[in-house]
C-alpha atoms as a PDB file:
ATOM      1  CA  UNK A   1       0.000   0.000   0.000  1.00  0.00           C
ATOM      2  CA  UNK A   2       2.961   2.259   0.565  1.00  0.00           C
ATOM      3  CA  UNK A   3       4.824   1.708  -2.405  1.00  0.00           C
ATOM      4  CA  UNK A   4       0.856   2.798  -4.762  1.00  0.00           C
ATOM      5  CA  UNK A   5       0.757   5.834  -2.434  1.00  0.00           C
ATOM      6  CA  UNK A   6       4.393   6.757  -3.532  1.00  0.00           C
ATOM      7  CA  UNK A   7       3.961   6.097  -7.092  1.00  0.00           C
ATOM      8  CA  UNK A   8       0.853   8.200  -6.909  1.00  0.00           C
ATOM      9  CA  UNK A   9       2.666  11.245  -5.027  1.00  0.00           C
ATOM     10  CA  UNK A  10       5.442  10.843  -7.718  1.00  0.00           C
ATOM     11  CA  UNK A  11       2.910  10.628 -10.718  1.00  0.00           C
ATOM     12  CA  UNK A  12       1.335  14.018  -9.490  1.00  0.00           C
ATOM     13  CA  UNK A  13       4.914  15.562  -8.688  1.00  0.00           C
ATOM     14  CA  UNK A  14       5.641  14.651 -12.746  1.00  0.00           C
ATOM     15  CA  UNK A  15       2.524  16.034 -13.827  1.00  0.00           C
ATOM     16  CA  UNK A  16       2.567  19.168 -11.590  1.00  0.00           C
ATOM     17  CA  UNK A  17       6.018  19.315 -13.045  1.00  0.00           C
ATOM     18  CA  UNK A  18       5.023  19.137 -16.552  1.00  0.00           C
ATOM     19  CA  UNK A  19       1.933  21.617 -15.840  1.00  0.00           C
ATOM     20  CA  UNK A  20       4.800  23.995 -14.581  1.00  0.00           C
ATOM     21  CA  UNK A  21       7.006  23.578 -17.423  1.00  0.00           C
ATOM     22  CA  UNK A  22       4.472  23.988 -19.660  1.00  0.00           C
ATOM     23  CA  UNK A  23       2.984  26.879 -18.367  1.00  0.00           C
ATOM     24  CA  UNK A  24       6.531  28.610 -18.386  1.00  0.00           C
ATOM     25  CA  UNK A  25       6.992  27.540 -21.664  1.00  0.00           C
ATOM     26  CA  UNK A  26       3.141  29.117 -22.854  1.00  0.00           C
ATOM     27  CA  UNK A  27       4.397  32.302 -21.103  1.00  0.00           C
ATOM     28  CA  UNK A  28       7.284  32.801 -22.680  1.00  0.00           C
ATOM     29  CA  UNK A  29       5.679  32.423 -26.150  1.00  0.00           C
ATOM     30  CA  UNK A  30       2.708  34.873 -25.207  1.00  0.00           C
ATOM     31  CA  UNK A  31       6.413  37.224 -23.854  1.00  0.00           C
ATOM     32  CA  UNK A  32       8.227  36.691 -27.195  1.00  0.00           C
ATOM     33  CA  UNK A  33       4.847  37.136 -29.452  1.00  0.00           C
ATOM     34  CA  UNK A  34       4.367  40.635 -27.637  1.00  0.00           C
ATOM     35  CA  UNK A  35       7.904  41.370 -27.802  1.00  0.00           C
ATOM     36  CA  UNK A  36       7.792  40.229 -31.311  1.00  0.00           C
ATOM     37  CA  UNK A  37       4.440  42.308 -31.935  1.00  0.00           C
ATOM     38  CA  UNK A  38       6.363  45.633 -30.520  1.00  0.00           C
ATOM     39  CA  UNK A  39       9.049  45.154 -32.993  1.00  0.00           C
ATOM     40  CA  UNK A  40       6.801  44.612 -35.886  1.00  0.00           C
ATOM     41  CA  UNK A  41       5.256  47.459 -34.758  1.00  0.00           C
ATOM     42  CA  UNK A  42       8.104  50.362 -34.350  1.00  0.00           C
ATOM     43  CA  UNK A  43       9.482  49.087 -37.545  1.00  0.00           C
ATOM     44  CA  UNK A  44       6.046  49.683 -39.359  1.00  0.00           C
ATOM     45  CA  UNK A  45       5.786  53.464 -37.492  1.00  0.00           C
ATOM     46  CA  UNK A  46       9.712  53.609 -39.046  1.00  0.00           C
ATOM     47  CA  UNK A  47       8.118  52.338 -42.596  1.00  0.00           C
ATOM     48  CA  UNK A  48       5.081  55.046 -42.230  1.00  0.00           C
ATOM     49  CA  UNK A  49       7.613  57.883 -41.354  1.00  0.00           C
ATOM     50  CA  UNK A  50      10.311  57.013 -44.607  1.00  0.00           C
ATOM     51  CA  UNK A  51       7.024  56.333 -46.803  1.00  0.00           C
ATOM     52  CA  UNK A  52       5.317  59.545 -45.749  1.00  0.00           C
ATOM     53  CA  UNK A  53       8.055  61.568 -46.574  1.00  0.00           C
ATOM     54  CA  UNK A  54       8.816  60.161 -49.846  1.00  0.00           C
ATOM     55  CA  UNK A  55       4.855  60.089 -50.816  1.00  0.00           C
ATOM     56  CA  UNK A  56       3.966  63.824 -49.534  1.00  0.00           C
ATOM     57  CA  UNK A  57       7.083  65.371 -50.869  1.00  0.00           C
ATOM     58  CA  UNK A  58       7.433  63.794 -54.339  1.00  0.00           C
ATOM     59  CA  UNK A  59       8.203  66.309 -57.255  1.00  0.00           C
ATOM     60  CA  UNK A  60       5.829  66.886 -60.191  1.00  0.00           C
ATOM     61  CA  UNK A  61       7.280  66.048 -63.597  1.00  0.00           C
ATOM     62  CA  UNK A  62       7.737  68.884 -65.713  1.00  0.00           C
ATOM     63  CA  UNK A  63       8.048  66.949 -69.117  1.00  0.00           C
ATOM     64  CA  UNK A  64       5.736  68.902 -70.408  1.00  0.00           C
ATOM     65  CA  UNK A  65       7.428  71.903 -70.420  1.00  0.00           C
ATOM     66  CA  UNK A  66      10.926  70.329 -71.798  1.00  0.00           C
ATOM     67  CA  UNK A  67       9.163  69.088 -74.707  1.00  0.00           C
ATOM     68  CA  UNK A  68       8.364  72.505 -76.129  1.00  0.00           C
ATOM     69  CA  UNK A  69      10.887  74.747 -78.102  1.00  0.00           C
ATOM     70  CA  UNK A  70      10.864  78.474 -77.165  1.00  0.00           C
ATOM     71  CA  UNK A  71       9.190  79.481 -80.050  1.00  0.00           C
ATOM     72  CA  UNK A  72       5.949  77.501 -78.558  1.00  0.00           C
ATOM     73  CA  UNK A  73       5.800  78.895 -75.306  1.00  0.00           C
ATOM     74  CA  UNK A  74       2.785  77.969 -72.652  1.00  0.00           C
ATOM     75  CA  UNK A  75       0.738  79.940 -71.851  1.00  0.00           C
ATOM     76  CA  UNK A  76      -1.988  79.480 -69.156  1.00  0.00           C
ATOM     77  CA  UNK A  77      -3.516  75.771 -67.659  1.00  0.00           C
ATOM     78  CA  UNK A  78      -2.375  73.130 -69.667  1.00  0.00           C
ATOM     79  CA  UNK A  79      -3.816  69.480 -68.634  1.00  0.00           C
ATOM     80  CA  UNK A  80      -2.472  66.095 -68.429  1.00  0.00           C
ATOM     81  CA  UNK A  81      -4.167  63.096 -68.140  1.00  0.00           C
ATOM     82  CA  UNK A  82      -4.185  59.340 -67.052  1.00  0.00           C
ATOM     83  CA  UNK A  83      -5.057  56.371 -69.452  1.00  0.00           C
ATOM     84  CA  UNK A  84      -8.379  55.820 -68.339  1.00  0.00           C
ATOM     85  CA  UNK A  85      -9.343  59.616 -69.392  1.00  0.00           C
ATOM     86  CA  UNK A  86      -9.000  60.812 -65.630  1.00  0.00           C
ATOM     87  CA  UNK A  87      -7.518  64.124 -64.989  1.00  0.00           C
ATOM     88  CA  UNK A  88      -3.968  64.127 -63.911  1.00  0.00           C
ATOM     89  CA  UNK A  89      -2.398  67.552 -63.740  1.00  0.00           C
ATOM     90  CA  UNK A  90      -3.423  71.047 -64.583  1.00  0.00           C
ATOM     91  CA  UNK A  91       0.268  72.881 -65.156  1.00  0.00           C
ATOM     92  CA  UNK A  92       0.199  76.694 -64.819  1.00  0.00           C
ATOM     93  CA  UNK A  93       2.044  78.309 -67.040  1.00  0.00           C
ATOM     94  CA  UNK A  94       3.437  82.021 -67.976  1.00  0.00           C
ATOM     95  CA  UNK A  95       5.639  82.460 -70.963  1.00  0.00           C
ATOM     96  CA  UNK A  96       6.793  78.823 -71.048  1.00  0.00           C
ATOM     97  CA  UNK A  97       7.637  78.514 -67.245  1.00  0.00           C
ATOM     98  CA  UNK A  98       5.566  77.408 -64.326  1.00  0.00           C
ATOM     99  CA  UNK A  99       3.931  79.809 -62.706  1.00  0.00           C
ATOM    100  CA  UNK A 100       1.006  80.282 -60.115  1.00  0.00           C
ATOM    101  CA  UNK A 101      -1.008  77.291 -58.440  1.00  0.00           C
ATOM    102  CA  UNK A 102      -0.220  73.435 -60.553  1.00  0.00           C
ATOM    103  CA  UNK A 103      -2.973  71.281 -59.919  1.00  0.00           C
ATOM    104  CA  UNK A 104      -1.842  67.586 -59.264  1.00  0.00           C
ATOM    105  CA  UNK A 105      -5.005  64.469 -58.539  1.00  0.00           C
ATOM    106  CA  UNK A 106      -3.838  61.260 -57.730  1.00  0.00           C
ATOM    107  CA  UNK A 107      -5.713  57.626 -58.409  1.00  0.00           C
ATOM    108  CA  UNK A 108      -6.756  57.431 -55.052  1.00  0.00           C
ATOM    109  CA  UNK A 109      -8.870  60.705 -55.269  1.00  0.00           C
ATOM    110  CA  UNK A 110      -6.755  62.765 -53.111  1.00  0.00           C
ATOM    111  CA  UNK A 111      -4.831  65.989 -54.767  1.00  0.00           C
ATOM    112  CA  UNK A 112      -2.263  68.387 -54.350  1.00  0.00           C
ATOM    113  CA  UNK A 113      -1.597  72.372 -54.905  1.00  0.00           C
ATOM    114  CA  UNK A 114       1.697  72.858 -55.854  1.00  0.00           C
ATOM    115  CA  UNK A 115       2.816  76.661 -55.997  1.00  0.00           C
ATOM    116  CA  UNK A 116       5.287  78.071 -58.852  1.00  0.00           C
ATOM    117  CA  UNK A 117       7.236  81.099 -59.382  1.00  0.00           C
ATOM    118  CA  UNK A 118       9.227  81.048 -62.670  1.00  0.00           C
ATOM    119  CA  UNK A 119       9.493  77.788 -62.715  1.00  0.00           C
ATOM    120  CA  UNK A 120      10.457  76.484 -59.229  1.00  0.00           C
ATOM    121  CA  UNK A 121       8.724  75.679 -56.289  1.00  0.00           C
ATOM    122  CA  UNK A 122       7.982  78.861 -53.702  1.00  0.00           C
ATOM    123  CA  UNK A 123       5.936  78.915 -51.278  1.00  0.00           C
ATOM    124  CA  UNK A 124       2.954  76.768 -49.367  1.00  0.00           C
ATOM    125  CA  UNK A 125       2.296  73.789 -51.101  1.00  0.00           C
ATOM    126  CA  UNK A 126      -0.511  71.242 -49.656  1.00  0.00           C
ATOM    127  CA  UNK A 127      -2.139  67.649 -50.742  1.00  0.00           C
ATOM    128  CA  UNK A 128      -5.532  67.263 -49.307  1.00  0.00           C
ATOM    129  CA  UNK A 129      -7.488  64.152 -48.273  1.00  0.00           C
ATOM    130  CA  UNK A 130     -10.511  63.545 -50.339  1.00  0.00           C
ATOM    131  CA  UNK A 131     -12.976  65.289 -48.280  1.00  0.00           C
ATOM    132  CA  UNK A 132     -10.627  68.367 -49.330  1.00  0.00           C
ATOM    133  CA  UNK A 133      -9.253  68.928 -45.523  1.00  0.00           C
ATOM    134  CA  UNK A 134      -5.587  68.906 -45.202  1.00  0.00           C
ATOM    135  CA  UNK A 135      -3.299  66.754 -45.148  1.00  0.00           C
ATOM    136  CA  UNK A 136      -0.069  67.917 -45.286  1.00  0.00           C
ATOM    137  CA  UNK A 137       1.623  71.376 -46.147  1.00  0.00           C
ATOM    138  CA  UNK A 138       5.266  71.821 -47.346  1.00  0.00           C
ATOM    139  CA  UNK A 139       7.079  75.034 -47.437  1.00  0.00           C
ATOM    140  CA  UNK A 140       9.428  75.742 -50.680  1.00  0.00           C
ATOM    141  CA  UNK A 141      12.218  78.139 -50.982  1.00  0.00           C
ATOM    142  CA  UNK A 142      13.694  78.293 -54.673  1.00  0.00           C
ATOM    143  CA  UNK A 143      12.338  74.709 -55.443  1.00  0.00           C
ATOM    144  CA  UNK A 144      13.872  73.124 -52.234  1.00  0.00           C
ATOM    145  CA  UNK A 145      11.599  72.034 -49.310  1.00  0.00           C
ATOM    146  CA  UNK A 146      12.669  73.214 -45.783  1.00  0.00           C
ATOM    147  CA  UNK A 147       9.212  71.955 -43.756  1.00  0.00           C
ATOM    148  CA  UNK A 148       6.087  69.820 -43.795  1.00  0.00           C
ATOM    149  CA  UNK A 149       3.387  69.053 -41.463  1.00  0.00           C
ATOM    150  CA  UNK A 150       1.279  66.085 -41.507  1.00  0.00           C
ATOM    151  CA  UNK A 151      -2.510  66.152 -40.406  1.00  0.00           C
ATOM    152  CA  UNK A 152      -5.117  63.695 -39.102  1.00  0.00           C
ATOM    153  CA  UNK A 153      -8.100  63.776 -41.297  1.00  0.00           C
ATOM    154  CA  UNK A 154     -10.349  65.157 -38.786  1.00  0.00           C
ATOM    155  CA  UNK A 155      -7.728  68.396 -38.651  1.00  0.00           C
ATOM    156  CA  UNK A 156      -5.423  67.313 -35.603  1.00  0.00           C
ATOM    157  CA  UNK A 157      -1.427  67.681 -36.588  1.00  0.00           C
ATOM    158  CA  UNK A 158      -0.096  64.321 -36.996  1.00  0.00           C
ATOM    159  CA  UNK A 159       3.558  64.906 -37.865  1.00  0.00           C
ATOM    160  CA  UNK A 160       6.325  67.671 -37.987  1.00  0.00           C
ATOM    161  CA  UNK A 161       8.883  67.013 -39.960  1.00  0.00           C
ATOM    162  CA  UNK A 162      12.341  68.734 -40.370  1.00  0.00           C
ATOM    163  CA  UNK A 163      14.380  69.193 -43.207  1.00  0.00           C
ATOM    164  CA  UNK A 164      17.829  70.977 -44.325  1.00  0.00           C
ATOM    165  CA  UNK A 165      18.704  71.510 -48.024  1.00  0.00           C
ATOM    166  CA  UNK A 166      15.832  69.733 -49.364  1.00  0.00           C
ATOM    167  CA  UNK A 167      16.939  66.571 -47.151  1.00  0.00           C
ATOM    168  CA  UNK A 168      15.141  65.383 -43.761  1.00  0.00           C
ATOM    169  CA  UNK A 169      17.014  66.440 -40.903  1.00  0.00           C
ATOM    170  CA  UNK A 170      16.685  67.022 -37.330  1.00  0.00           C
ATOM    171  CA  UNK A 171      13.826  66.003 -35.181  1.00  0.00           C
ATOM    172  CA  UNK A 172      10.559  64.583 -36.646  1.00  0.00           C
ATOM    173  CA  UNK A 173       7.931  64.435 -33.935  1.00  0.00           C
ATOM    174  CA  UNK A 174       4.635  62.411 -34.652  1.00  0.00           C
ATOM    175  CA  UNK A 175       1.443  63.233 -32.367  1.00  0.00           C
ATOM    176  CA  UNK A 176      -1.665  61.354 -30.987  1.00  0.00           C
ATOM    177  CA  UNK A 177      -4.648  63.043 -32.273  1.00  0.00           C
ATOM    178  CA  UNK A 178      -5.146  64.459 -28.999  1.00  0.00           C
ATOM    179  CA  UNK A 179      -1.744  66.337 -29.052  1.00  0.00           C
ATOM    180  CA  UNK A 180       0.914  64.497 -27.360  1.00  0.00           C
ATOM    181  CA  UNK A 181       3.898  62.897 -28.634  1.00  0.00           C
ATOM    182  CA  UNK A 182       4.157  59.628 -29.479  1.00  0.00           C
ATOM    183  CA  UNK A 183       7.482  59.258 -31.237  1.00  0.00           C
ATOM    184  CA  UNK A 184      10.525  62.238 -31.509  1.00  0.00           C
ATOM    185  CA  UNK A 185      12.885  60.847 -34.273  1.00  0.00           C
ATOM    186  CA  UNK A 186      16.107  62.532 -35.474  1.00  0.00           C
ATOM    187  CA  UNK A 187      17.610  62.208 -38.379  1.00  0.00           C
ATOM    188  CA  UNK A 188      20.772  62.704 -40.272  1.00  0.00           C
ATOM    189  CA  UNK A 189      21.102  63.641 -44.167  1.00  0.00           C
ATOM    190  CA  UNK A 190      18.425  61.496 -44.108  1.00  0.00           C
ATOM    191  CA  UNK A 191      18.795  58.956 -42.298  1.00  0.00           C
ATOM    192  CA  UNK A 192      17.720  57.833 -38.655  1.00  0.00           C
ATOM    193  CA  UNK A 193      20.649  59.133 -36.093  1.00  0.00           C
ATOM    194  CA  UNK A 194      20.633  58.974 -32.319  1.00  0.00           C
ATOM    195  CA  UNK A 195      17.722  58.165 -30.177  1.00  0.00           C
ATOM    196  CA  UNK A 196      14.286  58.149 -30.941  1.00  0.00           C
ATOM    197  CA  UNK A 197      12.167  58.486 -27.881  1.00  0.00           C
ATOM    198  CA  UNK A 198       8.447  56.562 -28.086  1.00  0.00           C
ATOM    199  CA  UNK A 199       6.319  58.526 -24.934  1.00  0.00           C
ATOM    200  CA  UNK A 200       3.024  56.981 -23.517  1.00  0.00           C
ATOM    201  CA  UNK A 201      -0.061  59.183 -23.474  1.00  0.00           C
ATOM    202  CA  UNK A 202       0.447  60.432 -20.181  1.00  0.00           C
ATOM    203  CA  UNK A 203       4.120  61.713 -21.473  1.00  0.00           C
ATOM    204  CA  UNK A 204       6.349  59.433 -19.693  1.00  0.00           C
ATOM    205  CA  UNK A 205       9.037  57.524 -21.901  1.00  0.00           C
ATOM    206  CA  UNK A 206       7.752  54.502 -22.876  1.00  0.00           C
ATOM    207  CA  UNK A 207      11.438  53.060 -25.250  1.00  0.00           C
ATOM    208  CA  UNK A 208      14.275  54.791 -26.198  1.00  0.00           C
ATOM    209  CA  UNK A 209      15.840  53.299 -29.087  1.00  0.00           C
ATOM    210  CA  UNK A 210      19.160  54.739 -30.662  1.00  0.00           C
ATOM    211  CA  UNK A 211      19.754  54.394 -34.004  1.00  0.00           C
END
């Protein structure tokens, strides 16, 4: 009778054991899937910064206005158009250079206002979301951009980002729709330098991650 009741104890130490083990082992999957999640996660806000740059702040061709010898000069809108018959661009134009407000419309319904002054950028220039708020601004000087703001579509700023001869620089500082910061990340001719802070709601430092 002793020796059942002992390999009954030790059958429930083994499967406490293994319950224990496995339970470890379950909660350090759940650990490295949110740890794993978190990393997806700042490298997607990483992705949305680079890509939101690049998409917002893309130059319009001017093609158009290379194609024509000086004794054709442009004068007033000329329009461009895609494949499918949809309207692309409406170039303004003054004695054969850009001048005044270019209208650009994208496929996905959203447009931009792109402002001209002999032929270079100068100037606010904005692409709007399709219910025609805002939804980012640029500021030119002589066809180089030195600023942009991002906004939520309900008005709130979403991003400020910094730039130096045309090239991002400095600190670009994203915001919650309610105002506070949720990421401050500095960059380098271009490229992410030094730490870029990630702040909870409340504005305590949630990661610092240096780059």
């Amino acid at each position: 009778m002793d020796l059942a009741l002992d390999k009954k104890r030790k059958s429930k130490t083994i499967s406490f054991s293994f319950v224990r083990r496995r339970k470890r082992k379950v909660s350090l999957i759940a650990l490295l899937a949110i740890a794993f999640n978190e990393y997806i996660q700042m490298n997607l806000r990483i992705l949305f910064i680079v890509l939101f740059t690049i998409f917002f702040s893309c130059s319009t061709t001017k093609g158009i206005k290379e194609k024509k010898t000086s004794e054709n000069k442009l004068n007033g809108i000329t329009k461009e158009f895609y494949e499918n018959g949809d309207l692309k661009f409406e170039w303004n134009y003054k004695n054969n250079q850009l001048n005044g407000i270019t209208k650009e419309y994208h496929k996905d319904g959203t447009y931009s206002e792109w402002p001209y002054e002999n032929g270079e950028k100068n100037g606010t220039a904005s692409r709007f979301f399709k219910t025609g708020e805002k939804a980012i601004i640029w500021e030119f000087k002589n066809d180089i951009i030195i600023s942009g703001i991002g906004y939520y579509p309900t008005g709130e700023k979403n991003v400020d980002i910094g730039y130096k001869n045309g090239i991002q620089e400095g600190i670009t500082t994203e915001y919650y729709e309610s105002g506070e910061k949720i990421f401050e990340w500095r960059f380098k001719n271009g490229q992410l330098k030094g730490d870029t802070i990630e702040y909870y709601r409340n504005g305590n430092v949630k990661n610092v991650l240096n780059y």
